[in-house]
Protein backbone atom coordinates (compact mmCIF):
# COMPACT_ATOMS: atom_id res chain seq x y z
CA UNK A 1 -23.68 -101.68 60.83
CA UNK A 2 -21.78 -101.48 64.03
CA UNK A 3 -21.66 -97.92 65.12
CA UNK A 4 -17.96 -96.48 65.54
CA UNK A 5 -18.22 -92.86 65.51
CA UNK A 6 -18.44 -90.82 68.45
CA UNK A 7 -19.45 -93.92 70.32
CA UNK A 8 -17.84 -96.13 73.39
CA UNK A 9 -15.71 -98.78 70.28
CA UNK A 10 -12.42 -98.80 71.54
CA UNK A 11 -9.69 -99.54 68.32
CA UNK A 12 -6.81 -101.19 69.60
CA UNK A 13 -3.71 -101.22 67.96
CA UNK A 14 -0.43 -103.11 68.28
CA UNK A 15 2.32 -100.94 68.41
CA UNK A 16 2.57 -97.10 68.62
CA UNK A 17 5.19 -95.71 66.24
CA UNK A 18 5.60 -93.18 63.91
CA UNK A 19 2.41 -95.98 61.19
CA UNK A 20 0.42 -95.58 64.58
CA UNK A 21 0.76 -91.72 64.76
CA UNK A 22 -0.39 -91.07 61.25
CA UNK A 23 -3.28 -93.53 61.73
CA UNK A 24 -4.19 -91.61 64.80
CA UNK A 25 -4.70 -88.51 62.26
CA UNK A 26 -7.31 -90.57 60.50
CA UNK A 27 -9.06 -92.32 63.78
CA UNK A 28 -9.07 -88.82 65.40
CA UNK A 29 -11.02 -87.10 62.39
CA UNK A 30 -13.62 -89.69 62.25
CA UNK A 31 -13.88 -89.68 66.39
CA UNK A 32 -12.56 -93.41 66.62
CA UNK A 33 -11.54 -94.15 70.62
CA UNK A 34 -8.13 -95.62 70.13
CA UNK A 35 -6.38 -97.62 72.46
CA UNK A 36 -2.29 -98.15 71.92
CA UNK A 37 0.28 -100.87 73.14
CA UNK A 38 3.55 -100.25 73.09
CA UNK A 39 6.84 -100.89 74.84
CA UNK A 40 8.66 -96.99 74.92
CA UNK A 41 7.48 -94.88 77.62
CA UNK A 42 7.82 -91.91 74.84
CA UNK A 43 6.62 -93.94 71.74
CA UNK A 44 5.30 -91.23 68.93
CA UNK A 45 1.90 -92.14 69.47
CA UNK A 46 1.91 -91.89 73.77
CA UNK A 47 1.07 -88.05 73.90
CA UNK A 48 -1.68 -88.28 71.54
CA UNK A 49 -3.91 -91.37 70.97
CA UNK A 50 -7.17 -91.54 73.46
CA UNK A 51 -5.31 -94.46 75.88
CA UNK A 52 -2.07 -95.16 75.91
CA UNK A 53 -1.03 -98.80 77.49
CA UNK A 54 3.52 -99.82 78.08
CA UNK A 55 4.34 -103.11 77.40
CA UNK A 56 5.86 -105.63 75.49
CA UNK A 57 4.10 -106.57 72.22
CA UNK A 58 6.39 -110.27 72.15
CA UNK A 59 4.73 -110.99 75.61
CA UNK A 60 2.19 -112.98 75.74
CA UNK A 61 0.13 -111.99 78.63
CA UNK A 62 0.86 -108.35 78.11
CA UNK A 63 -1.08 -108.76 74.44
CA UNK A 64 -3.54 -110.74 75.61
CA UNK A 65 -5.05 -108.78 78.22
CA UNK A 66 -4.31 -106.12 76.04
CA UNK A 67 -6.70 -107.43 73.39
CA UNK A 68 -9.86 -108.68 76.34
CA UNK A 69 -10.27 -104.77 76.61
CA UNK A 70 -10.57 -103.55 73.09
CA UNK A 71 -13.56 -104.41 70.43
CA UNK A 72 -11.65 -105.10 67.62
CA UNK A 73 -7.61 -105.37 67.32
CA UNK A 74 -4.83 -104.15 64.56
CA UNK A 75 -1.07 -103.56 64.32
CA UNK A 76 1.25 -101.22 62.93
CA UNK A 77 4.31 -103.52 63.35
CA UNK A 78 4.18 -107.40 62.83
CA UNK A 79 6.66 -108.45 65.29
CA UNK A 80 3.78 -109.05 68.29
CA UNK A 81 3.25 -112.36 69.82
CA UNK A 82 1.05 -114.12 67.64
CA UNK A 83 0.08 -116.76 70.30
CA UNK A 84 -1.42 -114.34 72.07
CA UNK A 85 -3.63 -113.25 69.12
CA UNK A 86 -4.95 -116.71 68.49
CA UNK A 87 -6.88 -117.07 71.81
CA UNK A 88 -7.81 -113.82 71.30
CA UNK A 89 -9.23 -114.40 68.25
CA UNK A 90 -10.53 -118.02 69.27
CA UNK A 91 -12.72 -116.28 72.02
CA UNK A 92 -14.23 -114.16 69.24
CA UNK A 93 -11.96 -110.58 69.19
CA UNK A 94 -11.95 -109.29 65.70
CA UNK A 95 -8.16 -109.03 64.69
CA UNK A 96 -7.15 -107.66 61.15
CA UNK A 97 -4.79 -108.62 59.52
CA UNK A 98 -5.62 -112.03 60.77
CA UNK A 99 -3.26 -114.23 62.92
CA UNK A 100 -2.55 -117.11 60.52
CA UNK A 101 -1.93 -114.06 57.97
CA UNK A 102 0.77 -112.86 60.26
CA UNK A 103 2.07 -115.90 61.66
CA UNK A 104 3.41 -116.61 57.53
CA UNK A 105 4.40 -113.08 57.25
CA UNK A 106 6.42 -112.68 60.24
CA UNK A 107 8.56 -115.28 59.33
CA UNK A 108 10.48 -114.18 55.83
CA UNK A 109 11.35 -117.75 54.97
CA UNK A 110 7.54 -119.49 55.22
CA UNK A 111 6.68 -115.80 53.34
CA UNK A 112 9.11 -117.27 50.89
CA UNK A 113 7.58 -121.14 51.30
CA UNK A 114 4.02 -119.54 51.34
CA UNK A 115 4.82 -117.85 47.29
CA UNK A 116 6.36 -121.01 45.91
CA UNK A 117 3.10 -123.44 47.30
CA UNK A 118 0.56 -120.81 45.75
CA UNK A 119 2.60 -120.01 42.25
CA UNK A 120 3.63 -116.40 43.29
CA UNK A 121 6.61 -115.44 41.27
CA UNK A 122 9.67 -114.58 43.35
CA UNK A 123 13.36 -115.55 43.55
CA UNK A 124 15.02 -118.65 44.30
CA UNK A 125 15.59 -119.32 47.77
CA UNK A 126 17.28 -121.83 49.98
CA UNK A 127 16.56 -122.07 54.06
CA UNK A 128 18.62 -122.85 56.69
CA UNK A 129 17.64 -123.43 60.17
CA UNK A 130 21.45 -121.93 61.62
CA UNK A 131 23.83 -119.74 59.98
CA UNK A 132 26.16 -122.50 60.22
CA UNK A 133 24.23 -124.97 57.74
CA UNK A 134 24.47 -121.62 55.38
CA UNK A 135 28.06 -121.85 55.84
CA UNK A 136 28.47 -125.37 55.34
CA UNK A 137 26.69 -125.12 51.89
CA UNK A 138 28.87 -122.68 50.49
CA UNK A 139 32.08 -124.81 51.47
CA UNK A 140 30.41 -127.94 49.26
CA UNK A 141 29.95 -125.30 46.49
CA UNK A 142 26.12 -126.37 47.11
CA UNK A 143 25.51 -122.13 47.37
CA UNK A 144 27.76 -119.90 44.95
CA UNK A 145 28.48 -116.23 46.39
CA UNK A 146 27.33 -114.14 45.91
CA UNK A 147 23.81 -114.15 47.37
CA UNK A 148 21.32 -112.37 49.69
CA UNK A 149 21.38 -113.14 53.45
CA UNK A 150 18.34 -112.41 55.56
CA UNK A 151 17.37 -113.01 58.68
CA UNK A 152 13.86 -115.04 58.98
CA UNK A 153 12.56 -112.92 61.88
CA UNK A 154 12.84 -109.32 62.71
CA UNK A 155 13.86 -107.85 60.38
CA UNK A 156 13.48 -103.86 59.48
CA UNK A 157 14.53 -100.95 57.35
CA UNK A 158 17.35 -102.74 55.81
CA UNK A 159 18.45 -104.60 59.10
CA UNK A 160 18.19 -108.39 58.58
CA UNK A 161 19.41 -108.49 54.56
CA UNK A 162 23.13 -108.44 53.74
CA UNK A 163 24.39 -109.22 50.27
CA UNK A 164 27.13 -112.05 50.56
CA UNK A 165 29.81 -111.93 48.40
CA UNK A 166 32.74 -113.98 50.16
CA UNK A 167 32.90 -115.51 53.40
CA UNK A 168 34.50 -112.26 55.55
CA UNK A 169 30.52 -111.24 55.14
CA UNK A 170 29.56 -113.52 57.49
CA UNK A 171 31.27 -111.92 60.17
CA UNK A 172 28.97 -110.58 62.46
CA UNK A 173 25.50 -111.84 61.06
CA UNK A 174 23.13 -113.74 63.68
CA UNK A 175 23.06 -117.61 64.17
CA UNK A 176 19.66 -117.95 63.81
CA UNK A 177 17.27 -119.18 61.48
CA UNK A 178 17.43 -117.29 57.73
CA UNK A 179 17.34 -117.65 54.09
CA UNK A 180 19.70 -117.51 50.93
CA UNK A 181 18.00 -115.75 48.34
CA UNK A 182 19.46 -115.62 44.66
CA UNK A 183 20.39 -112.27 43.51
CA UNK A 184 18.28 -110.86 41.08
CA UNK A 185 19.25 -108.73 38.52
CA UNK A 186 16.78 -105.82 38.15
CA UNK A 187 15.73 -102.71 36.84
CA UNK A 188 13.44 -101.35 39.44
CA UNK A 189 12.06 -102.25 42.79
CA UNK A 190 8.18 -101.50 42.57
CA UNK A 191 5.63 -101.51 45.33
CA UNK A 192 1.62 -102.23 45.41
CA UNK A 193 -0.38 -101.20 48.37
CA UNK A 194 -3.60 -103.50 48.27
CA UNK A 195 -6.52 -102.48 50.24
CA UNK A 196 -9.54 -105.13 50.89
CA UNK A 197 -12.49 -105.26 53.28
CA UNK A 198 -14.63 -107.96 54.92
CA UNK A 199 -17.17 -107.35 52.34
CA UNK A 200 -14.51 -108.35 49.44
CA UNK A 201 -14.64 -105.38 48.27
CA UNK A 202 -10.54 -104.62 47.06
CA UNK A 203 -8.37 -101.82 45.82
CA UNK A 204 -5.13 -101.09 44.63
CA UNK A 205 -3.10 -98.16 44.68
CA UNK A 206 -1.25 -97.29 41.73
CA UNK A 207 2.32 -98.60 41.55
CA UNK A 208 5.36 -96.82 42.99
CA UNK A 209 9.09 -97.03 42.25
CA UNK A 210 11.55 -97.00 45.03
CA UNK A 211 14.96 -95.82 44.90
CA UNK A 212 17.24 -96.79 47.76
CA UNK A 213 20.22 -95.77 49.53
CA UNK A 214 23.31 -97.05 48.39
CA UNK A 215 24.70 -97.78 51.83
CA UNK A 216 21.80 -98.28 54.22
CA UNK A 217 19.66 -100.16 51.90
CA UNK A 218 16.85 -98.25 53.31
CA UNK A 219 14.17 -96.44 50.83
CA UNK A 220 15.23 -93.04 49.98
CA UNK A 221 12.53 -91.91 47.61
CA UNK A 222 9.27 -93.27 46.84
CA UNK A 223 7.69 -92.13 43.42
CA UNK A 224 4.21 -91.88 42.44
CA UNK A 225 3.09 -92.40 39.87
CA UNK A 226 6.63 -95.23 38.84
CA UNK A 227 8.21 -94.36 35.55
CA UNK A 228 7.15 -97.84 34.07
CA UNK A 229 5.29 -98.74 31.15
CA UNK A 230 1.80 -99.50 31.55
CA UNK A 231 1.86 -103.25 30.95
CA UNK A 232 4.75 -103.85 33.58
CA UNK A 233 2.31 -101.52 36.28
CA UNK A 234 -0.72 -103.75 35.22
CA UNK A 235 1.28 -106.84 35.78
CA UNK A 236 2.46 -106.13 39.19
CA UNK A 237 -0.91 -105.16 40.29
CA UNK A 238 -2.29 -108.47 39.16
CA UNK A 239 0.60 -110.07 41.36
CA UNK A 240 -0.08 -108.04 43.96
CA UNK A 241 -3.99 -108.84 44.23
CA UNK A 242 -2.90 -112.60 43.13
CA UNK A 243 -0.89 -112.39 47.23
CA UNK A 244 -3.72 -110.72 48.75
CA UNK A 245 -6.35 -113.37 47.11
CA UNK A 246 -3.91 -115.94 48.01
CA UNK A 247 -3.88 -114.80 51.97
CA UNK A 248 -7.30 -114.38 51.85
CA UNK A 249 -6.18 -110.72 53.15
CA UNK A 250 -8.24 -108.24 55.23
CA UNK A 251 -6.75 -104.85 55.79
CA UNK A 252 -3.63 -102.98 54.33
CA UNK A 253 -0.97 -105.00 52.46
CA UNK A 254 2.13 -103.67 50.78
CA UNK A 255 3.43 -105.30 47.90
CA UNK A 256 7.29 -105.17 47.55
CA UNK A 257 8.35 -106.32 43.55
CA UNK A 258 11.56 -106.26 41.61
CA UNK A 259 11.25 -105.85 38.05
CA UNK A 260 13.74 -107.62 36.35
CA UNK A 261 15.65 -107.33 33.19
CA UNK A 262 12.99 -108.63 31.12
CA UNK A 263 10.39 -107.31 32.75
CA UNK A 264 8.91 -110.21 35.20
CA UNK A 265 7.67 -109.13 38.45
CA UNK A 266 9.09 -111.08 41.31
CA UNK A 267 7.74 -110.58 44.55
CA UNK A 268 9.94 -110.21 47.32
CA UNK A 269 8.37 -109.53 50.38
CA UNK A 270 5.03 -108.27 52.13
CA UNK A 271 4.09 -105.83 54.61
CA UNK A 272 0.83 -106.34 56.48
CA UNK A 273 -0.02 -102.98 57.08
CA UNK A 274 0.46 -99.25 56.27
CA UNK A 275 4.38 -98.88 54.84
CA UNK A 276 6.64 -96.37 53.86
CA UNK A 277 5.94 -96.84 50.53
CA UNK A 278 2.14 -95.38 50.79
CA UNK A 279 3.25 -92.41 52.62
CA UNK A 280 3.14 -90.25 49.62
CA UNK A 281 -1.19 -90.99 49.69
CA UNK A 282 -0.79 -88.11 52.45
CA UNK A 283 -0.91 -85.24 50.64
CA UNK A 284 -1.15 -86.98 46.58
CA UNK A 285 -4.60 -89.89 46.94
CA UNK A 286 -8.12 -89.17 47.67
CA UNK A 287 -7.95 -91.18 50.15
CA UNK A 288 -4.39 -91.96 52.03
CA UNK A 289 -3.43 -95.34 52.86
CA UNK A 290 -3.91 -94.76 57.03
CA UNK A 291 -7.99 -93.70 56.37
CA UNK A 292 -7.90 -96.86 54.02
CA UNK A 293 -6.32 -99.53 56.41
CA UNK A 294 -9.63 -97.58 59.01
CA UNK A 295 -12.02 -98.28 56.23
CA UNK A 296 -10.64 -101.74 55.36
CA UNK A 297 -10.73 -103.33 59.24
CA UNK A 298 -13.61 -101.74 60.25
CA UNK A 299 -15.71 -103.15 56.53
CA UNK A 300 -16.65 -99.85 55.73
CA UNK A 301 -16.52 -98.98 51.61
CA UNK A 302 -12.89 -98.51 50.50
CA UNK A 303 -11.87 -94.81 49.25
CA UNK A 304 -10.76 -93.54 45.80
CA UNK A 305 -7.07 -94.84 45.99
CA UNK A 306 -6.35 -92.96 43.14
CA UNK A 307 -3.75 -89.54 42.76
CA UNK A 308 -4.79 -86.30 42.46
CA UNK A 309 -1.48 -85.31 41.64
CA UNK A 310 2.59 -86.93 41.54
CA UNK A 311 3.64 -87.13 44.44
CA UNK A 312 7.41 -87.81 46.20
CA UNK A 313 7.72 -89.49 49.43
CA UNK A 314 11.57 -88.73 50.81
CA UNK A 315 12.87 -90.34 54.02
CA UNK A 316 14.27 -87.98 56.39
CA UNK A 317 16.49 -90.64 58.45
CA UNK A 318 19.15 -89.23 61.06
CA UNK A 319 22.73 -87.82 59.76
CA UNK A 320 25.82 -90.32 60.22
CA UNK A 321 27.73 -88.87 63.01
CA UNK A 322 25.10 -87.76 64.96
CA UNK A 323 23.53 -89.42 68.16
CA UNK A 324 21.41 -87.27 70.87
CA UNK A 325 18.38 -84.84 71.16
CA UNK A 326 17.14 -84.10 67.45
CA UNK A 327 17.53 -81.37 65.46
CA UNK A 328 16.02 -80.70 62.35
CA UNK A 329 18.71 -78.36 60.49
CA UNK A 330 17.62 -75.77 57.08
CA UNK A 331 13.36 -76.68 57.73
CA UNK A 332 12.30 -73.32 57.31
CA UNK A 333 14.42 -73.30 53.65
CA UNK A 334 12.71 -76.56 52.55
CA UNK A 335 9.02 -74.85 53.62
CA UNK A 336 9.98 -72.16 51.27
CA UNK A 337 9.41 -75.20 48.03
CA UNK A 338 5.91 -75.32 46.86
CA UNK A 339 4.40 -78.02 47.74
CA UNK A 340 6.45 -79.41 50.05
CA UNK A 341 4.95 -81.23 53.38
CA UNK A 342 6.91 -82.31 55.74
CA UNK A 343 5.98 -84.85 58.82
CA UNK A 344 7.57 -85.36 62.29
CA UNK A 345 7.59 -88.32 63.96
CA UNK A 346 7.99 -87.26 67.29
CA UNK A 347 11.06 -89.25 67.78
CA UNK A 348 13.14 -86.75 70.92
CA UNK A 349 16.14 -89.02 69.70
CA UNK A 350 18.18 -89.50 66.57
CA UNK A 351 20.78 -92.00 65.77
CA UNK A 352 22.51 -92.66 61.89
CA UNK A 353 19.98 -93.79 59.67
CA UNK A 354 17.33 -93.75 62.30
CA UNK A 355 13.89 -92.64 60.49
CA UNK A 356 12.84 -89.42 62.14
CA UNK A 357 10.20 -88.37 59.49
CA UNK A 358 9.32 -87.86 55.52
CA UNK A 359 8.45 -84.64 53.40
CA UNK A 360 5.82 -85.05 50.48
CA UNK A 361 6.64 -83.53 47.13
CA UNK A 362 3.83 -82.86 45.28
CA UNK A 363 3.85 -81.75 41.52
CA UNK A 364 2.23 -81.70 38.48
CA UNK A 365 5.21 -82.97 36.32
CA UNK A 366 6.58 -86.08 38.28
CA UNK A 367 9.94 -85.41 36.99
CA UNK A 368 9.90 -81.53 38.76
CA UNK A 369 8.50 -83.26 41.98
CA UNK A 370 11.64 -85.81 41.43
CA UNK A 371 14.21 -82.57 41.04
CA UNK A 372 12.25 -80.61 44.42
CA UNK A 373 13.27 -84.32 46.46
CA UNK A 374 16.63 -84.43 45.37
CA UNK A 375 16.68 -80.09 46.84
CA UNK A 376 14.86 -81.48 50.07
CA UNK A 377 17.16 -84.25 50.77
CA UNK A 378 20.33 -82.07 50.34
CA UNK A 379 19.20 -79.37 51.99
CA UNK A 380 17.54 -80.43 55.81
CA UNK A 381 19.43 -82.48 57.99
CA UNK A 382 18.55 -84.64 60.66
CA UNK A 383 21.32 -83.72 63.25
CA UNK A 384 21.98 -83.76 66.93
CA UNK A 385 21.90 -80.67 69.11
C-alpha cells in the first residue's frame, strides 16, 4: 500500500473552486500534500491548499506540466484539456476519473450517444453539429417545439439548457455544436452519488430529490433522504451503478435522474466528481462525499455512505440586483436554527445567481428539516456591500 499520509505524495487536482475547497477539508485532516491548478488568482482554494499553481486548465501545456509534478491527478471541474491528460496518463500518471471517462462526459451529446449504445434509459435526443441544422429541422416540422436546447460543451449550473418553445428562443443561444432533447414529463428529478475504487469495491449514497428554481434552473434544495417510494429509490440506484459499471468508473460520480409519470428513471446527465447534490453528506453521512472521492482515487476502503440523520442542502446563490464585494445579510439569525451549518465559499465577489455557498439542515423529521430550508432561504441574503 502506497503510503499517503504525512509523507512527500503530492495530490494534484484540476481546478480549485468552491468542490476543491471542501476536498481540501478532507486532504488536510488526513495530512494529504495537495497541489491545485487553477486559472483565478483568488480561486477559493488559493489561500489554503499546500501549493497553489495559475493557469489555464483548457491549455494544454499548462496541464501537462502540471500533471509531470504530481503522483497521482484528479479534478473538481471537467472542462480541462483532456489531450493533455492522455500523455499524461500514457507515460504512466495515475488520473481518476480516467481520460476516456471524461472525454464522453465532457461532451453532453456523446454522454447522450454513450446511454443509448449501452441500454441506459434516458430521453430522446437528436444532435446537431450547428445551431443552424437545429433550426432547419424545426422549419421541415422534422423537430416539434417545444423541446430542450443544450449546449454539448460547457455547460454549468443551468447555463447551456434552454427550453424551446417557439423560434424567438433561439435568439441569443450559441452556434455551436448541441442537442435537442425531448421534454419529459416528470414528477421528480432524483440524484445518485456512486462511489467505486480500484479494488471494485462500490457504494451508493442514498437517493436525493432536487427541487429547482423556477427561473434560474439551478438546484435550490437538495433532500435527503427523497420522498419516494422505496422501489422507485432502488431502481434508480440500479441505474445509477448500471452508468458507473458501464464507464468502468473510478472515483466520484453523480447520477442526475428524472422520474417520470409512471415511474421510469431516465437518466439525464453525469457528473464526474463531487456535486452539489452530495453536499448535504457534510454534516448528515458517515462519511461525506469529498473523504469518499479521497478514499475512492487513492483505492483505499470506501466509507459508510449512509445518513445519520435527514439532511437539507440549500444553495445560497447571489441576490438579483446585486453585483460587487459580498455580503452575507441576516447570518447571525439563521445560526440561531438548530442545526443549521452554513459554508462559505470564499468567493470576495457576487453576481445574480452566482453560487456563493450552501447551509445544511439537519433534522430528525425530514419534513421539519424541509420547513427550517424554506426559513434559511428567506431569511439570509447574498447581497453586495
Amino acid at each position: 500500500m502506497k503510503h499517503y499520509f504525512s509523507s512527500n505524495f503530492r495530490l494534484g487536482v484540476l481546478g480549485g473552486g468552491q468542490l476543491g475547497r471542501m476536498l481540501l477539508t478532507e486532504t488536510q485532516k488526513l495530512d494529504i500534500y495537495t497541489v491545485i491548478l487553477d486559472k483565478a488568482e483568488d480561486a477559493p482554494c488559493a489561500q489554503i491548499c499546500n501549493e497553489f499553481h495559475q493557469g489555464d486548465l483548457l491549455d494544454y501545456d499548462t496541464v501537462y506540466n502540471f500533471g509531470k509534478q504530481v503522483d497521482l491527478l484528479t479534478i473538481e471541474i471537467e472542462n480541462v484539456n483532456i489531450d493533455a491528460l492522455d500523455q499524461l496518463e500514457k507515460e504512466g500518471l495515475p488520473i481518476y476519473p480516467k481520460p476516456s471517462n471524461l472525454r464522453i462526459i465532457q461532451n453532453k451529446a456523446q454522454q447522450k450517444k454513450f446511454y443509448t449504445q449501452h441500454d441506459i434509459p434516458t430521453a430522446d435526443f437528436a444532435h446537431y453539429a450547428y445551431l443552424e441544422e437545429l433550426k432547419h429541422s424545426c422549419e421541415n416540422r422534422i423537430l416539434e417545439f417545444p423541446f430542450v436546447w443544450k449546449s454539448a460543451r460547457f455547460g454549468y449550473d443551468g447555463n447551456g439548457v434552454k427550453v424551446i418553445k417557439s423560434y424567438t428562443d433561439f435568439e441569443g443561444l450559441p452556434e455551436g455544436e448541441c442537442i435537442a432533447e425531448k421534454l419529459v414529463p416528470f414528477k421528480n428529478e432524483l440524484a445518485v452519488i456512486v462511489a467505486r475504487n480500484r479494488k471494485g469495491e462500490i457504494k451508493t449514497y442514498p437517493v436525493v430529490e432536487m427541487e429547482f428554481h423556477p427561473e434560474a434552473n439551478q438546484v435550490e434544495y437538495v433532500i435527503c433522504p427523497a420522498r419516494i417510494d422505496n422501489s422507485v429509490a432502488t431502481k434508480a440506484r440500479e441505474v445509477a451503478l448500471k452508468v458507473a459499471d458501464k464507464f468502468d468508473f473510478i472515483g466520484l460520480l453523480a447520477v442526475e435522474m428524472f422520474q417520470t409519470e409512471n415511474d421510469e428513471i431516465l437518466v439525464n446527465e453525469v457528473a464526474p466528481r463531487t456535486h452539489n447534490s452530495g453536499h448535504y453528506s457534510i454534516e448528515a453521512s458517515y462519511t461525506n462525499q469529498f473523504e469518499q472521492h479521497v478514499r475512492s482515487i487513492l483505492n483505499l476502503p470506501l466509507g459508510n455512505t449512509e445518513s445519520k440523520v435527514a439532511g437539507i442542502m440549500v444553495n445560497l446563490v447571489g441576490a438579483e440586483g446585486y453585483t460587487g464585494e459580498v455580503f452575507y445579510k441576516n447570518m447571525e439569525n439563521i445560526l440561531e436554527i438548530d442545526g443549521v451549518t452554513p459554508h462559505i465559499y470564499g468567493k470576495t465577489h457576487t453576481k445574480p445567481f452566482r453560487k456563493m455557498g450552501h447551509v445544511t439542515i439537519v433534522n430528525e423529521d425530514i419534513n421539519k428539516a424541509r420547513e427550517l430550508a424554506q426559513k434559511v432561504k428567506e431569511t439570509v441574503k447574498v447581497i453586495a456591500k
